[in-house]
C-alpha atoms as a PDB file:
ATOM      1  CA  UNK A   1     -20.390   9.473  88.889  1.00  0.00           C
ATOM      2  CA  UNK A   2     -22.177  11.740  90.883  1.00  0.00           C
ATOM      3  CA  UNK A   3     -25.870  13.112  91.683  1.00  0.00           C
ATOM      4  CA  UNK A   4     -25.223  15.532  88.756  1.00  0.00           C
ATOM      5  CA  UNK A   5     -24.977  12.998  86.364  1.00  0.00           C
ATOM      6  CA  UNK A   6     -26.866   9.994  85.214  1.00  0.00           C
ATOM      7  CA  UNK A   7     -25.861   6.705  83.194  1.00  0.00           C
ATOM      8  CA  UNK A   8     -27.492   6.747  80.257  1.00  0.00           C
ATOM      9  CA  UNK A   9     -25.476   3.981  78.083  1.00  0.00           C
ATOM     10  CA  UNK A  10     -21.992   2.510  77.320  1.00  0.00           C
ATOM     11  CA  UNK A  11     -19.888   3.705  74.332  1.00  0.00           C
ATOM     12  CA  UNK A  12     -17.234   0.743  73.148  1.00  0.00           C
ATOM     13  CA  UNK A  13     -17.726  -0.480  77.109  1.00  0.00           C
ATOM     14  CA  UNK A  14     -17.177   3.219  78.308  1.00  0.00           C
ATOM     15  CA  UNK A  15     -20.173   4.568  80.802  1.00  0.00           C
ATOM     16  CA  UNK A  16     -21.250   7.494  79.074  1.00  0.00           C
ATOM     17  CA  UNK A  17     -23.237  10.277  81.209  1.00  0.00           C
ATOM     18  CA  UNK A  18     -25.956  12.446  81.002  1.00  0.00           C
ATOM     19  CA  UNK A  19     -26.992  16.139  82.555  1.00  0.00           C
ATOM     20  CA  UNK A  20     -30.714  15.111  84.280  1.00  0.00           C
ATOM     21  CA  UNK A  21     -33.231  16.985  82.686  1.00  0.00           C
ATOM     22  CA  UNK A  22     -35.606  16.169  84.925  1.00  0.00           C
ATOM     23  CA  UNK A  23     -37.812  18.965  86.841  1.00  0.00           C
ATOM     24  CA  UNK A  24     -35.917  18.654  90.227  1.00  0.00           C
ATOM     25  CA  UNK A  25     -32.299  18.986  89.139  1.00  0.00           C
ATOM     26  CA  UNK A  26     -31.261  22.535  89.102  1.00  0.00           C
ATOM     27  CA  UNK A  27     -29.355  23.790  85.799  1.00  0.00           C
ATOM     28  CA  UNK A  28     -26.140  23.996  87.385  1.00  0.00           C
ATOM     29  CA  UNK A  29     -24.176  21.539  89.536  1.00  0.00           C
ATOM     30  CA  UNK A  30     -21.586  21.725  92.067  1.00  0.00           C
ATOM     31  CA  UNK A  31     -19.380  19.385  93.460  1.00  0.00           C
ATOM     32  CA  UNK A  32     -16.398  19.016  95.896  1.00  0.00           C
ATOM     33  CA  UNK A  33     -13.160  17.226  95.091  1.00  0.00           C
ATOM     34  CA  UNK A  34     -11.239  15.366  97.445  1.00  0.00           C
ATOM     35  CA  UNK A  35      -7.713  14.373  97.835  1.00  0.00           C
ATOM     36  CA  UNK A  36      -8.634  10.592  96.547  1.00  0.00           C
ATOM     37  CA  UNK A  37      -9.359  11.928  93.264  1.00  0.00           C
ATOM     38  CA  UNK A  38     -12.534  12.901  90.890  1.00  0.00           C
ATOM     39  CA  UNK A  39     -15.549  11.243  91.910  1.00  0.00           C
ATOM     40  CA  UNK A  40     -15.644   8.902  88.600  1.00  0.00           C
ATOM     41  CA  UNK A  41     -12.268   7.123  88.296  1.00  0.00           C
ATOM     42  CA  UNK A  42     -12.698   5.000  85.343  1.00  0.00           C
ATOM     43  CA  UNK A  43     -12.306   6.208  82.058  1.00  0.00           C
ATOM     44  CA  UNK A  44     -15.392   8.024  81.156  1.00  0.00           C
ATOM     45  CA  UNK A  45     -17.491   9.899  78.816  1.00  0.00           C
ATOM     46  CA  UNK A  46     -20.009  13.141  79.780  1.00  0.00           C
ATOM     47  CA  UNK A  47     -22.314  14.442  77.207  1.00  0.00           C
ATOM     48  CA  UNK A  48     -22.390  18.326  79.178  1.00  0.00           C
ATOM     49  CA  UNK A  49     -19.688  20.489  80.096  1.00  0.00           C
ATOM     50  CA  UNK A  50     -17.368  20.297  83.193  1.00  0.00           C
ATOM     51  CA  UNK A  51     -15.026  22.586  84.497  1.00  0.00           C
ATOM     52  CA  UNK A  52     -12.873  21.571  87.360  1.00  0.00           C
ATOM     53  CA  UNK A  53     -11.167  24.604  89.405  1.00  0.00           C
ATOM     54  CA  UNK A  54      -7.883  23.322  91.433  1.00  0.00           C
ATOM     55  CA  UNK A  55      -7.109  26.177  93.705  1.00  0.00           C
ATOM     56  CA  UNK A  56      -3.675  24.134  95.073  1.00  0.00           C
ATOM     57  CA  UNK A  57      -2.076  24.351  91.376  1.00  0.00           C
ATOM     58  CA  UNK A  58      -4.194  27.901  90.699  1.00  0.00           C
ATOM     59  CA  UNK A  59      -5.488  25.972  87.700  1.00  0.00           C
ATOM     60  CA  UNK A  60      -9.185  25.075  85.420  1.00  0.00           C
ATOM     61  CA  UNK A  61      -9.474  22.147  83.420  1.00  0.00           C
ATOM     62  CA  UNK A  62     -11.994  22.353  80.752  1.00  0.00           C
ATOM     63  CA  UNK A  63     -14.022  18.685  79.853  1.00  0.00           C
ATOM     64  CA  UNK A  64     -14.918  18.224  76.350  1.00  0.00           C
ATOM     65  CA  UNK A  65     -18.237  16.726  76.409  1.00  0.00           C
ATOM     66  CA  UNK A  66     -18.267  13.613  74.356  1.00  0.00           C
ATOM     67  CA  UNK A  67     -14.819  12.912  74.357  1.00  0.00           C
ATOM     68  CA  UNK A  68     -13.444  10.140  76.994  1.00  0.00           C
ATOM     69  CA  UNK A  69     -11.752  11.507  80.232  1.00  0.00           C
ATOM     70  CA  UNK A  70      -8.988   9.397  81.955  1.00  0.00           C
ATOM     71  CA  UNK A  71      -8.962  10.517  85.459  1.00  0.00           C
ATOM     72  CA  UNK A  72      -5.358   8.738  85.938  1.00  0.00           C
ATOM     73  CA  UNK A  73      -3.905  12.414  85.498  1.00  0.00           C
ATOM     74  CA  UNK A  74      -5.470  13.291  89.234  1.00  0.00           C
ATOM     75  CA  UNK A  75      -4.160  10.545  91.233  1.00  0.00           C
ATOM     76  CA  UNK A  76      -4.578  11.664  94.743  1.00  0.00           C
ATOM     77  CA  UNK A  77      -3.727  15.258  94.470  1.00  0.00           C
ATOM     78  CA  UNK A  78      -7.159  17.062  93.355  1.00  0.00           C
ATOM     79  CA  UNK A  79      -8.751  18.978  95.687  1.00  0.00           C
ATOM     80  CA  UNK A  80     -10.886  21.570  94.473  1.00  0.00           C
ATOM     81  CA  UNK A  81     -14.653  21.544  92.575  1.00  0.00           C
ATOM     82  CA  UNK A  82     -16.338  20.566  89.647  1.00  0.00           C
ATOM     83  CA  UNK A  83     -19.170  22.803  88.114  1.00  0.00           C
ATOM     84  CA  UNK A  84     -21.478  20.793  86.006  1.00  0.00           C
ATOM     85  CA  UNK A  85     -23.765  22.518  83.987  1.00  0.00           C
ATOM     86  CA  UNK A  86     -26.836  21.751  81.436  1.00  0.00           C
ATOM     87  CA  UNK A  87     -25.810  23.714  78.303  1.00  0.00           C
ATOM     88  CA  UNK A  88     -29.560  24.280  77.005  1.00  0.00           C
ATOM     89  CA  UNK A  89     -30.378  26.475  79.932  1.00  0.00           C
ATOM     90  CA  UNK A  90     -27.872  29.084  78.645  1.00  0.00           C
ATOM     91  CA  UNK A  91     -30.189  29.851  75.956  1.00  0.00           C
ATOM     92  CA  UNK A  92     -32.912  30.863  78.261  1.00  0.00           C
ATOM     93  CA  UNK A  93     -35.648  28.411  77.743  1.00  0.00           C
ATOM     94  CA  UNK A  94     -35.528  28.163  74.116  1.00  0.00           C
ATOM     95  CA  UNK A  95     -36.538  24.755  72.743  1.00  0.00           C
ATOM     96  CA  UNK A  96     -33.485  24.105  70.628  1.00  0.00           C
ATOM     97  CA  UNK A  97     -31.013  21.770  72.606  1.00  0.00           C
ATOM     98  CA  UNK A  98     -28.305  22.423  70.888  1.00  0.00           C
ATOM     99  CA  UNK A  99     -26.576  25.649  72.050  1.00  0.00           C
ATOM    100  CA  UNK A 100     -23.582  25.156  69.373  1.00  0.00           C
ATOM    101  CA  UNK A 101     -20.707  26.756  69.252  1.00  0.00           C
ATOM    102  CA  UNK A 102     -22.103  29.153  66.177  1.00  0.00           C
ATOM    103  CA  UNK A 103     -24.794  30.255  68.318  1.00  0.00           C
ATOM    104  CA  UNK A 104     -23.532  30.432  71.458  1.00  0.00           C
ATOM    105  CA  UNK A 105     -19.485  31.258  72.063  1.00  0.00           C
ATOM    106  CA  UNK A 106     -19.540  31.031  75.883  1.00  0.00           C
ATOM    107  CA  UNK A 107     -19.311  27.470  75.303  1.00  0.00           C
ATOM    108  CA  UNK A 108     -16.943  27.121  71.879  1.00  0.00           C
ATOM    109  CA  UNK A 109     -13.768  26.386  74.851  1.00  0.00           C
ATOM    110  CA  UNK A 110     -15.463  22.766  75.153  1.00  0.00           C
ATOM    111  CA  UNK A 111     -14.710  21.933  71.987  1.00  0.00           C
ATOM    112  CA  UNK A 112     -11.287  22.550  71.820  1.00  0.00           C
ATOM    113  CA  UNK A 113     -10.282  19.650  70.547  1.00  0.00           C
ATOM    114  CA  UNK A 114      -7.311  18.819  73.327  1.00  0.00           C
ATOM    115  CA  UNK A 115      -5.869  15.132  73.216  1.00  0.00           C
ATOM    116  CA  UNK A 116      -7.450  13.130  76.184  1.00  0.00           C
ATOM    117  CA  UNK A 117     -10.467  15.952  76.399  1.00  0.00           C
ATOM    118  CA  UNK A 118      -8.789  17.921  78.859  1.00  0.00           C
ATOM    119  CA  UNK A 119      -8.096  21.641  78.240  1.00  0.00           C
ATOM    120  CA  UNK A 120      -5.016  22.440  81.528  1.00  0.00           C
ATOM    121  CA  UNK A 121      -5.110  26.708  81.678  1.00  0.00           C
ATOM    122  CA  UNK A 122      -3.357  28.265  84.506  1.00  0.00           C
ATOM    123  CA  UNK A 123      -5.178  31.181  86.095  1.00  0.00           C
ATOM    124  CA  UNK A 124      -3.344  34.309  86.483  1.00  0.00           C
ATOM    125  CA  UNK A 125      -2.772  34.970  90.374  1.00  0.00           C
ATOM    126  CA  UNK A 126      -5.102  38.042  90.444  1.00  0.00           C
ATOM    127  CA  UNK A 127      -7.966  35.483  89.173  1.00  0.00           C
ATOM    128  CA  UNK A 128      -8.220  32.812  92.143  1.00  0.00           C
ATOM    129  CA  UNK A 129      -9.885  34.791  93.974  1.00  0.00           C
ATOM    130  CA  UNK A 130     -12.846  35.291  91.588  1.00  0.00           C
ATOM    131  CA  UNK A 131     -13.504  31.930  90.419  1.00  0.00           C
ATOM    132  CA  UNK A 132     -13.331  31.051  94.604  1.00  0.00           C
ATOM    133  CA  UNK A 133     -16.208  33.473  94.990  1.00  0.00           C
ATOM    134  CA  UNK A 134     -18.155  32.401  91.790  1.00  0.00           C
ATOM    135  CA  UNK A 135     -17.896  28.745  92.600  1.00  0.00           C
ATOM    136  CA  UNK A 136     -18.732  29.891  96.622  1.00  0.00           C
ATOM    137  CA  UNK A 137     -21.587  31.942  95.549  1.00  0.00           C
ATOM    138  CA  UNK A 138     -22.759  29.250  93.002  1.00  0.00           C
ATOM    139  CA  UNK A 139     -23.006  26.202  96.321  1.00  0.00           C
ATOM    140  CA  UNK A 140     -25.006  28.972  98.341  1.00  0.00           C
ATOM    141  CA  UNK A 141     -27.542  29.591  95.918  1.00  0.00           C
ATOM    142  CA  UNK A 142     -27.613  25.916  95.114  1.00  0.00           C
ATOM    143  CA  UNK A 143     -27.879  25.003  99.571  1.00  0.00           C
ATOM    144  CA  UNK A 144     -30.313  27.799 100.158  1.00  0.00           C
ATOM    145  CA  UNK A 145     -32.526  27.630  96.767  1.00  0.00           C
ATOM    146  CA  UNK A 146     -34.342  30.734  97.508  1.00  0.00           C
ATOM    147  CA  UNK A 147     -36.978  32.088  95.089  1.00  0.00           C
ATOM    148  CA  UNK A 148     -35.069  33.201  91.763  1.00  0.00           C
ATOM    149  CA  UNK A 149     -32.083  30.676  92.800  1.00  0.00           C
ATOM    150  CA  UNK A 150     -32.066  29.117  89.412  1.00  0.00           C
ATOM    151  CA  UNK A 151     -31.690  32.378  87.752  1.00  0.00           C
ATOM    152  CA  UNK A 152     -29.091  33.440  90.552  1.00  0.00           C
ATOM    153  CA  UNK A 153     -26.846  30.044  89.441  1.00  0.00           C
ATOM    154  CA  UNK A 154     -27.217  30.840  85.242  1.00  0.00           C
ATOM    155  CA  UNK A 155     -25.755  34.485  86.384  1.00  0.00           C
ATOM    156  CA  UNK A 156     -22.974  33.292  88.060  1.00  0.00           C
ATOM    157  CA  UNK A 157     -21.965  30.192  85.264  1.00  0.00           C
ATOM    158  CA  UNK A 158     -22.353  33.004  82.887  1.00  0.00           C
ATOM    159  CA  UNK A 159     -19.827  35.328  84.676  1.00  0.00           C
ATOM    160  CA  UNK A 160     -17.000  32.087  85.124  1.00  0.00           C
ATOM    161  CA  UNK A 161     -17.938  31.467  81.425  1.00  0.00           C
ATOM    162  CA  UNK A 162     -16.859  35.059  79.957  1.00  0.00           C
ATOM    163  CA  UNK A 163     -13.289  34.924  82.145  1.00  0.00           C
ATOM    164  CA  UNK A 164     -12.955  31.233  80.771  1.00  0.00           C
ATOM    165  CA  UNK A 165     -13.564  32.294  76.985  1.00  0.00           C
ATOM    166  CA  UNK A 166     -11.159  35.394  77.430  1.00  0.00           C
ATOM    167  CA  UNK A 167      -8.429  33.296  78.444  1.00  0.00           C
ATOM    168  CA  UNK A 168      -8.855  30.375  75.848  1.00  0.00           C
ATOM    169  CA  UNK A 169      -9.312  32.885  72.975  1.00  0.00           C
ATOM    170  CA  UNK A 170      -5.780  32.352  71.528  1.00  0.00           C
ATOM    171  CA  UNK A 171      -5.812  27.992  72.351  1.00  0.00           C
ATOM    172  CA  UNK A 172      -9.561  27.859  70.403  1.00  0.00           C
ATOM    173  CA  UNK A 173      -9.155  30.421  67.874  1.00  0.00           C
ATOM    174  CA  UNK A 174      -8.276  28.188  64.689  1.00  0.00           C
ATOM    175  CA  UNK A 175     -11.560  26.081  65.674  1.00  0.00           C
ATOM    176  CA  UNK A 176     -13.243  29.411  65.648  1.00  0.00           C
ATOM    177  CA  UNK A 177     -12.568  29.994  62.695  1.00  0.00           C
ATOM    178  CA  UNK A 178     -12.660  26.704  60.846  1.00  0.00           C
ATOM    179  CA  UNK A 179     -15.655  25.501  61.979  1.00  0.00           C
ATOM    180  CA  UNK A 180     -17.317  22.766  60.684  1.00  0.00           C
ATOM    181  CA  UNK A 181     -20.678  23.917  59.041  1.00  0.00           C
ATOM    182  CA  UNK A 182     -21.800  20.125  58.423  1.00  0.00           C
ATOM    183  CA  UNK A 183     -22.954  20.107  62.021  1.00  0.00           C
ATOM    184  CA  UNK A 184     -24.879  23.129  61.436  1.00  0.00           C
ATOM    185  CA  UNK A 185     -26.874  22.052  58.724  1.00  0.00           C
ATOM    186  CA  UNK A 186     -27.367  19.057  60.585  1.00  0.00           C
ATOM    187  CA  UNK A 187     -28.394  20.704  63.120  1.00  0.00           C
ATOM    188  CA  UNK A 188     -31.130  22.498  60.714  1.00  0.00           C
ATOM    189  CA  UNK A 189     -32.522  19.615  59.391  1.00  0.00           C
ATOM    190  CA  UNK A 190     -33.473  18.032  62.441  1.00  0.00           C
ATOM    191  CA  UNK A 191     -35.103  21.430  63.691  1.00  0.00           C
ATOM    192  CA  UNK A 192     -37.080  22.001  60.938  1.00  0.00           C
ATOM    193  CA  UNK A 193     -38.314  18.083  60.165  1.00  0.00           C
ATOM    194  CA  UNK A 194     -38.790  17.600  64.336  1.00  0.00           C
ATOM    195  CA  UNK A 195     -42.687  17.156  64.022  1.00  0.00           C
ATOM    196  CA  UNK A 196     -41.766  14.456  61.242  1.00  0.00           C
ATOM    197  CA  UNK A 197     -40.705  10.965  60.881  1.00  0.00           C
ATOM    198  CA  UNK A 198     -36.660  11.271  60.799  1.00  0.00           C
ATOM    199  CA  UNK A 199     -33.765   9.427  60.426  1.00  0.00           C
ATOM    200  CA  UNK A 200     -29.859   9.408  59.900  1.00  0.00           C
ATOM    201  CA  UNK A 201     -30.414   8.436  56.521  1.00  0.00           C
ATOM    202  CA  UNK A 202     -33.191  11.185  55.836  1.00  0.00           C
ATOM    203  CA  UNK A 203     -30.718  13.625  57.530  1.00  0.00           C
ATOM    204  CA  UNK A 204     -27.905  12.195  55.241  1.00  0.00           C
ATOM    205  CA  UNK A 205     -30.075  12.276  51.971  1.00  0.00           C
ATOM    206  CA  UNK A 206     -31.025  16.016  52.475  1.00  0.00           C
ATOM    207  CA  UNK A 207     -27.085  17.004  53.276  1.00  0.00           C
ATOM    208  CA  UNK A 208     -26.438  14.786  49.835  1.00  0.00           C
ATOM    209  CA  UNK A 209     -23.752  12.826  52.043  1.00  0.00           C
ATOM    210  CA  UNK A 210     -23.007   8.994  53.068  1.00  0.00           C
ATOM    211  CA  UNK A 211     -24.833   7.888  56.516  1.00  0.00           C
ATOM    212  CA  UNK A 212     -21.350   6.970  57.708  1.00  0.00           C
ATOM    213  CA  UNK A 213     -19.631  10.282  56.906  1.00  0.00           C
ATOM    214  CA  UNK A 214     -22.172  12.242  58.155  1.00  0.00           C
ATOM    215  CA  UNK A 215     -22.093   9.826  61.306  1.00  0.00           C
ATOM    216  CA  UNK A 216     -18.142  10.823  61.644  1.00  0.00           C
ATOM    217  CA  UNK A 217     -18.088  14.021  61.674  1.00  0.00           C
ATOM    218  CA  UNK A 218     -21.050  14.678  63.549  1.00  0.00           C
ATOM    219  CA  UNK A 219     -20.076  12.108  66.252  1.00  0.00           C
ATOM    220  CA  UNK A 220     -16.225  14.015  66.183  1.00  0.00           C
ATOM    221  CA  UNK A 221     -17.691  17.400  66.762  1.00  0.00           C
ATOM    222  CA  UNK A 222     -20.423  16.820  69.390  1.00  0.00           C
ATOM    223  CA  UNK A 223     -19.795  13.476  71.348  1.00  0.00           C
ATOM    224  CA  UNK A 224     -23.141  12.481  69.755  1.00  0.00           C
ATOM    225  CA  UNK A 225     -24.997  10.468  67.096  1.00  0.00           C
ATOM    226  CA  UNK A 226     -27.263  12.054  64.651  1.00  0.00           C
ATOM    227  CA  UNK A 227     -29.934   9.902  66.164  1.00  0.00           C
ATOM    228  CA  UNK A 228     -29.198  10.753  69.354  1.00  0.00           C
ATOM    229  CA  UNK A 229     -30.018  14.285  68.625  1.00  0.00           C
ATOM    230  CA  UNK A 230     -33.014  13.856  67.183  1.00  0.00           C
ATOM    231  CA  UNK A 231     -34.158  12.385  69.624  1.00  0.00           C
ATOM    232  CA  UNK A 232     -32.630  15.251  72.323  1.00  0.00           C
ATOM    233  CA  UNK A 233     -34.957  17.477  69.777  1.00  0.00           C
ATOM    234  CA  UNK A 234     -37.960  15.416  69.837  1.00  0.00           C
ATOM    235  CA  UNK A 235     -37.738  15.104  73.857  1.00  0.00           C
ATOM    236  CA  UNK A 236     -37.199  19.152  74.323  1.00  0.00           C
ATOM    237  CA  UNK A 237     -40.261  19.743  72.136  1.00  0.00           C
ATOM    238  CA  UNK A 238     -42.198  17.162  74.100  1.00  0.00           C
ATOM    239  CA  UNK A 239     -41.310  18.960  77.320  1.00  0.00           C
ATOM    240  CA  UNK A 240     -41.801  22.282  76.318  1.00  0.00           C
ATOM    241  CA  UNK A 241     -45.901  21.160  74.733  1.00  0.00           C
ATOM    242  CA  UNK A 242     -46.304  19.163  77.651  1.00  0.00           C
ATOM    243  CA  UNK A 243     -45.421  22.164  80.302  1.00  0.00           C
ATOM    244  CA  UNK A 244     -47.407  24.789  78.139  1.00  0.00           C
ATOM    245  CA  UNK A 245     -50.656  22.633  76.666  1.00  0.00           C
ATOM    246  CA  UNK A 246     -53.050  20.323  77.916  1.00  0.00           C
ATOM    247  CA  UNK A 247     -52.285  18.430  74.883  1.00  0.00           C
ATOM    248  CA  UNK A 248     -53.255  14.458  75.232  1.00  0.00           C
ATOM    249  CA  UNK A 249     -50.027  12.656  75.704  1.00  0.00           C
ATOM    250  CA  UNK A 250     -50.801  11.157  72.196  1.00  0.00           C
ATOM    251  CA  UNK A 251     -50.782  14.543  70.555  1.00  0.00           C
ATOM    252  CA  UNK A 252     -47.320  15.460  71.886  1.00  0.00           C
ATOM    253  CA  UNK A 253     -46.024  11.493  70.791  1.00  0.00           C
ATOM    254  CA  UNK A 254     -47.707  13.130  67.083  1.00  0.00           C
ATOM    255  CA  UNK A 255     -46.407  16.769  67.110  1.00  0.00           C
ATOM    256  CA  UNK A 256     -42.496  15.553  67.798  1.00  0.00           C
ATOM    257  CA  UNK A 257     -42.760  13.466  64.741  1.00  0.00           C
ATOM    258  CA  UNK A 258     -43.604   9.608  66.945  1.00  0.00           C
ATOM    259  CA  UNK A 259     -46.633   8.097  66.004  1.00  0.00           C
ATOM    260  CA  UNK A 260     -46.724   5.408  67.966  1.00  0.00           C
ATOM    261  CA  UNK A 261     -47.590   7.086  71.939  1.00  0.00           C
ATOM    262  CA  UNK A 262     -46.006   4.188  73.637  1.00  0.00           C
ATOM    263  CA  UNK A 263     -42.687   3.949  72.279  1.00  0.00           C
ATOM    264  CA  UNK A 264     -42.941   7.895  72.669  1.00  0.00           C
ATOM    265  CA  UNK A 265     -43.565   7.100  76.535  1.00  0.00           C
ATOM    266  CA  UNK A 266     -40.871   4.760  77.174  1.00  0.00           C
ATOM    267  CA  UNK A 267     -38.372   6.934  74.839  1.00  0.00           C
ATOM    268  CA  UNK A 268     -39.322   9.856  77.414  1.00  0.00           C
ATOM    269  CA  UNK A 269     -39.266   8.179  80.689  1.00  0.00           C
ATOM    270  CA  UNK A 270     -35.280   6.385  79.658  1.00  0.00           C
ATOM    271  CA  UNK A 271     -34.342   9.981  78.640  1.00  0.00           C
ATOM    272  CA  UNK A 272     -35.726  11.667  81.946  1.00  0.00           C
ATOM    273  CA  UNK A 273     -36.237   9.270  84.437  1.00  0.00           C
ATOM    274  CA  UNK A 274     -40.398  10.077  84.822  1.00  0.00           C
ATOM    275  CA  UNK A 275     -43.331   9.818  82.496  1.00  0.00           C
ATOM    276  CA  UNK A 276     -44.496  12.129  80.501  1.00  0.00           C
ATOM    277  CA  UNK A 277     -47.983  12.573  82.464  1.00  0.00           C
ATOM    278  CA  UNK A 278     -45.893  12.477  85.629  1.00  0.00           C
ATOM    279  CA  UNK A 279     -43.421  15.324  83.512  1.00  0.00           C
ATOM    280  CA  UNK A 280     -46.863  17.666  83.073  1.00  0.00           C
ATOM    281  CA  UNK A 281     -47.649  17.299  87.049  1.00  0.00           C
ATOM    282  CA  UNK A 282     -44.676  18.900  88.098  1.00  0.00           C
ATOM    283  CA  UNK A 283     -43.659  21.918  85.511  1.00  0.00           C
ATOM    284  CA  UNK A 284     -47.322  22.581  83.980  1.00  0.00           C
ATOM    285  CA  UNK A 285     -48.768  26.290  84.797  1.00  0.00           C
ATOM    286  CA  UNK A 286     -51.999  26.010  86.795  1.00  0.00           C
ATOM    287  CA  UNK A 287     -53.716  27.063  83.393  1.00  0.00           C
ATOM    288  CA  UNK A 288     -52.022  25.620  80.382  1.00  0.00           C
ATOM    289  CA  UNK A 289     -52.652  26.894  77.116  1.00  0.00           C
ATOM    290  CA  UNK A 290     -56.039  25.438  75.786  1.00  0.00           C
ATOM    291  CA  UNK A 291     -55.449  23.379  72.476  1.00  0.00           C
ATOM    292  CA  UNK A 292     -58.121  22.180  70.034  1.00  0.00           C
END
């Protein structure tokens, strides 16, 4: 796909991408379009947001993550850019990975449940010129990366984010309001029960629902498996004791619920591309906090 994204698996023989969490990758990602379409052109699935900004139809395309794009509707007229973003850095470092809907409404518009995953809003003429300059002032920050850059990017998503949920607060209203609280429990579960051994079916027991429903519904609303975010819990813990602790890698397999340290090691390095010890060298403060 593109720099911005990485394969992580295949969904029903779809490739299904990834935002890098790795230490290089900034939180937000730009990139150009060209006349001979978006930069994927197979069907495909992202598990992050996406907005695409056509300036030749004065028009912004909102990605569902999760659900599977067909870029057959571009053919060989886009021309514009794609802004990819990591949706966990909106919530300013917090460990939970999930900034939901609930929690967060800057980012209820990518679950707005449009056939094909595509959201089409045309901007109002008085508008082009703003999301040129955001877009424009996000690719300088991201070329130059001066000191405070990744800061300088968040501010600018944010500010694209706010005009984007003011004009989609009539198409995503009913989802506002009939929001599913089955992903929210979920959602609870896993964040209180991360340091523990967990499962679907332990997730499904506590809810008092069916492995299969709860599979459903959580896949439907999230492009994701109930596994799948435990394990995104487990792996933002992991970062966030292995960045702020000199905690044996061991330790941090223990504390996000793995007990065997190996499986924890190759279950990090598939979901970030690096080892955890490698992870620690390049985020870890000069003087982590002392443990034991």
């Amino acid at each position: 796909m593109t720099p911005s994204a990485r394969l992580v698996r295949h969904d029903d023989g779809i490739p299904v991408y990834d935002y890098p969490t790795d230490p290089a990758t900034p939180p937000v990602s730009v990139v150009r379009l060209q006349r001979d379409g978006l930069p994927e052109k197979r069907r495909h699935i992202h598990d992050f947001p996406i907005l695409l900004y056509l300036p030749d139809t004065a028009s912004v395309h909102v990605a569902a993550a999760g659900d599977a794009i067909d870029p057959v509707w571009a053919a060989d007229k886009t021309r514009g850019a794609a802004v990819f973003f990591d949706p966990a850095a909106l919530e300013g470092g917090a460990r939970s990975p999930w900034p939901s809907w609930r929690s967060h409404p800057l980012l209820f518009p990518f679950v707005h449940g449009t056939a094909g995953g595509l959201l089409h809003l045309q901007l109002p003429d008085a508008r082009k010129p703003f999301w040129e300059s955001g877009i424009e002032s996000l690719e300088t920050e991201l070329s130059d990366r001066r000191d405070g850059y990744r800061q300088a990017v968040l501010a600018h998503l944010t500010l694209l984010l706010i005009d984007l949920a003011r004009m989609t607060d009539d198409v995503v209203g009913d989802l506002r309001r009939s929001n599913d609280p089955i992903v929210a429990d979920v959602f609870a579960v896993i964040d209180r029960r991360v340091g523990l051994p967990l499962s679907l079916k332990d997730v499904a027991h506590e809810l008092g629902l069916t492995p299969g429903h709860l599979t459903t519904v959580v896949r439907r609303r999230t492009g994701r498996t109930v596994q799948e975010w435990i394990t995104k819990r487990r792996m933002t813990e992991a970062r966030a004791l292995l960045a702020g602790t000199d905690m044996p890698i061991a330790e941090v397999a223990r504390r996000v619920g793995i007990s065997d340290a190996g499986y924890f090691a190759r279950l990090f390095r598939s979901t970030h591309g690096i080892s955890p010890r490698e992870w620690r060298g390049h985020v870890a403060p000069e003087t982590p906090l002392r443990t034991g």
